[in-house]
N, C-alpha and C. Protein backbone atom coordinates (compact mmCIF):
# COMPACT_ATOMS: atom_id res chain seq x y z
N UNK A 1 -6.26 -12.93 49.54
CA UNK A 1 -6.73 -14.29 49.40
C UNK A 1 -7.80 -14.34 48.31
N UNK A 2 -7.67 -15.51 47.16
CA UNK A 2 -8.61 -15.27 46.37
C UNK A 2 -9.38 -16.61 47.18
N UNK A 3 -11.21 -16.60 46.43
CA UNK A 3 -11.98 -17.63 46.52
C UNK A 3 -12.12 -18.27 45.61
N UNK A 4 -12.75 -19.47 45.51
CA UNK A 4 -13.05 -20.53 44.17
C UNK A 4 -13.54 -19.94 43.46
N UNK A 5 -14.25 -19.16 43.70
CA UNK A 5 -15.12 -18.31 42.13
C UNK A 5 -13.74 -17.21 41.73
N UNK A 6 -12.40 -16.67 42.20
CA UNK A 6 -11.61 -16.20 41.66
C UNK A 6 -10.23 -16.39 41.15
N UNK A 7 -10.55 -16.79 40.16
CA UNK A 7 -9.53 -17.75 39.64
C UNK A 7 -8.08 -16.70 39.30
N UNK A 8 -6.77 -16.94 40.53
CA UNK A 8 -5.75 -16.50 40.48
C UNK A 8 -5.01 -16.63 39.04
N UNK A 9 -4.01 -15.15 38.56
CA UNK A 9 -3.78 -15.43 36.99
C UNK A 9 -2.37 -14.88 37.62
N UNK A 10 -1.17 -15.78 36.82
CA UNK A 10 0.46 -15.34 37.12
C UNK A 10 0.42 -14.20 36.68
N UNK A 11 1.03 -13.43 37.56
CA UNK A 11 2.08 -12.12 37.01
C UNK A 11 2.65 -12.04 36.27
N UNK A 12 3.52 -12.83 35.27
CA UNK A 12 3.51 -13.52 34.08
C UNK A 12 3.37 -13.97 33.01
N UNK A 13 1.90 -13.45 32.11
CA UNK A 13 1.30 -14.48 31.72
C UNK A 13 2.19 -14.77 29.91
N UNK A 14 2.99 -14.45 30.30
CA UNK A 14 4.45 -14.83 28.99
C UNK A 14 5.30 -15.69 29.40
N UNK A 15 5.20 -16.21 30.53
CA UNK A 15 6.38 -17.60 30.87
C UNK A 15 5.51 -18.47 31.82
N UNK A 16 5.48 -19.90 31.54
CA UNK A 16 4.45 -20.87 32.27
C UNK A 16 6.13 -21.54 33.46
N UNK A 17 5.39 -21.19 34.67
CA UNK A 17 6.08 -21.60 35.55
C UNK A 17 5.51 -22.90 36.25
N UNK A 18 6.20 -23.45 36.41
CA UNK A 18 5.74 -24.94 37.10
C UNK A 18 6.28 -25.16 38.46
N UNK A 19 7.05 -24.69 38.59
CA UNK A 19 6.88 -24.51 40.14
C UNK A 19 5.73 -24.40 41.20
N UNK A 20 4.93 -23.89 40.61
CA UNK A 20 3.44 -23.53 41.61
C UNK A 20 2.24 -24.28 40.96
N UNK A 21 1.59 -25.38 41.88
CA UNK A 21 0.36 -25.81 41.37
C UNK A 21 -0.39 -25.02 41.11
N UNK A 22 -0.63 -23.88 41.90
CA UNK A 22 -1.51 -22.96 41.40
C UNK A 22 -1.77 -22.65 39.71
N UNK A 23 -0.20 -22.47 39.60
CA UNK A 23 -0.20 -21.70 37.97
C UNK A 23 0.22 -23.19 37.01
N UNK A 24 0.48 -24.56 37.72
CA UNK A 24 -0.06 -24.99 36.50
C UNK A 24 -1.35 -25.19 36.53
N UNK A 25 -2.34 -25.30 37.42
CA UNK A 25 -3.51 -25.53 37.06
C UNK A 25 -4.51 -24.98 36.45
N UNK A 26 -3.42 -23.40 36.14
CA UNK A 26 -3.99 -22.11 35.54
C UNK A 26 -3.56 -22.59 33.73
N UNK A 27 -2.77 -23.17 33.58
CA UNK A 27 -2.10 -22.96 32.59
C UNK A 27 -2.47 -24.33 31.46
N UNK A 28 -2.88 -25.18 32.90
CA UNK A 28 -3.47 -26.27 32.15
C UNK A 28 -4.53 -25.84 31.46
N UNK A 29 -5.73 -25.47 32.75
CA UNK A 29 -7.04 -24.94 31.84
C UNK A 29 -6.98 -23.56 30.99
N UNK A 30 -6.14 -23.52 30.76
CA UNK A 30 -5.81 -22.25 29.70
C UNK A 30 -5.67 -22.68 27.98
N UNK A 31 -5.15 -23.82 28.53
CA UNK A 31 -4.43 -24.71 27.20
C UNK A 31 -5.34 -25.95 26.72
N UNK A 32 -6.11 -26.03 27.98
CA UNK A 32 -7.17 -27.29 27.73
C UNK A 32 -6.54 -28.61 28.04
N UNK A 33 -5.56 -28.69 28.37
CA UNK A 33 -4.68 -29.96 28.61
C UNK A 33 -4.22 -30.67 29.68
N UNK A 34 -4.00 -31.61 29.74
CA UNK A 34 -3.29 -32.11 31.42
C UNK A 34 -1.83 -31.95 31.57
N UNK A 35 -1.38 -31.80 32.75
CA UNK A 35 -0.44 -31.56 33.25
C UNK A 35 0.67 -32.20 32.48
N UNK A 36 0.68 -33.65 31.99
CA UNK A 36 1.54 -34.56 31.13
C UNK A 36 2.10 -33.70 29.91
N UNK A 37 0.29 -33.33 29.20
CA UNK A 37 0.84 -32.86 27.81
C UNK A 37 0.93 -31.13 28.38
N UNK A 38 1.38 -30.94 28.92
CA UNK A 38 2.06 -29.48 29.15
C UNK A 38 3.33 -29.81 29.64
N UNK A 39 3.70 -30.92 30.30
CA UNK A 39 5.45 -30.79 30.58
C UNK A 39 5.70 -31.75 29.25
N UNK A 40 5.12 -32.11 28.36
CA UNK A 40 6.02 -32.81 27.05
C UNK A 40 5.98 -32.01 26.06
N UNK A 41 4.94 -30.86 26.09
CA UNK A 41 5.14 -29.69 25.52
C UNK A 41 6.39 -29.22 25.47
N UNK A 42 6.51 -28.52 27.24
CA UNK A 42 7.41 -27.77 27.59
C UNK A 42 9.04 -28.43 26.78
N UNK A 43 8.84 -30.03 27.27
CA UNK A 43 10.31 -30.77 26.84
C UNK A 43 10.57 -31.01 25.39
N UNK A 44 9.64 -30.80 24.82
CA UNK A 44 9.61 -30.75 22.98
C UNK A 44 10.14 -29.71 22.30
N UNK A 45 9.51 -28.42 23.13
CA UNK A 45 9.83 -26.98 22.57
C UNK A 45 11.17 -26.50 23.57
N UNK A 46 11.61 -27.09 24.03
CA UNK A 46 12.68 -26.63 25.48
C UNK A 46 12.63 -25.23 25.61
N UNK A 47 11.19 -24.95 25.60
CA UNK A 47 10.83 -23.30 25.95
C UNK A 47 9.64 -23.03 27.07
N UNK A 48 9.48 -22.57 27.47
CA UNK A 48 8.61 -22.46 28.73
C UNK A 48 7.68 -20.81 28.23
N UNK A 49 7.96 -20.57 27.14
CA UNK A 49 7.67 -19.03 26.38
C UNK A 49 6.21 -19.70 26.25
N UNK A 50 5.03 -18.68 26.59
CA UNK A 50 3.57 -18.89 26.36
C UNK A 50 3.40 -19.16 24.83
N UNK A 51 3.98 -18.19 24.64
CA UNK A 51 3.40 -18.10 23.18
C UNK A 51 4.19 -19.47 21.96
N UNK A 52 5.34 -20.22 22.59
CA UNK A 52 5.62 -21.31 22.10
C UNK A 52 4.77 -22.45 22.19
N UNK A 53 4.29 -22.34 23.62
CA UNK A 53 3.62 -23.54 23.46
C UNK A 53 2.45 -23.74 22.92
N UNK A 54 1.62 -22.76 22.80
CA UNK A 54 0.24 -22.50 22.02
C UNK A 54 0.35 -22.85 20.84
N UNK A 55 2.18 -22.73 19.98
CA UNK A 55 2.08 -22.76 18.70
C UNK A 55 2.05 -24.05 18.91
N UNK A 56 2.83 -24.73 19.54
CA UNK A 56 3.54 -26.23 19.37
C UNK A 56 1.66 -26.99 19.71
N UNK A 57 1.13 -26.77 20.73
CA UNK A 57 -0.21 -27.19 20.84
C UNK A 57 -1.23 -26.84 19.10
N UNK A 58 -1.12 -25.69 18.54
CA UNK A 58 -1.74 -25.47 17.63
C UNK A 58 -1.55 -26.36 16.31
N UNK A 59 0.28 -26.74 15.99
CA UNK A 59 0.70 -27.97 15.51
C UNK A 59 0.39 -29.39 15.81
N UNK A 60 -0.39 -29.54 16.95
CA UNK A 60 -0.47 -30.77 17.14
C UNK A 60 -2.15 -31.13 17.33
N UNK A 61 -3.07 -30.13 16.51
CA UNK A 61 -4.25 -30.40 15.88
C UNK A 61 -4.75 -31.18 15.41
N UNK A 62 -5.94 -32.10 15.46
CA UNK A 62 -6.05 -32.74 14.01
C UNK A 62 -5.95 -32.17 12.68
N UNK A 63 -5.66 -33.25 12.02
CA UNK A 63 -5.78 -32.45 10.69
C UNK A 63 -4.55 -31.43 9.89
N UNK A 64 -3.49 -31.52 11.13
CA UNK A 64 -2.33 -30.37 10.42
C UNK A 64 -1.01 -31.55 10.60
């Protein structure tokens, strides 16, 4: 059992699963984002690959 001060991390951390609130709420604050712009992510890039969506988030910067 983890506590609030230990913030549970997927077994995973190369595929964002949405199945478990847990791990999106991991994945949100990972990414800085809300739950919305992580599943329009996900449906933009039709990849669920970590490292896609960071890029696709990194593209959608100001300024680029």
């Amino acid at each position: 059992m983890t506590s609030d001060s230990q913030e549970r991390v997927p077994a995973d951390t190369a595929a964002i699963n949405l199945r478990e609130s847990w791990e999106i709420a991991y994945w949100c604050k990972r990414f800085g984002r809300t739950q919305a712009e992580l599943e329009t992510a996900i449906k933009q890039t039709g990849s669920v690959i970590a490292d896609d969506i960071t890029a696709y988030f990194e593209d959608k910067k100001p300024g680029r």
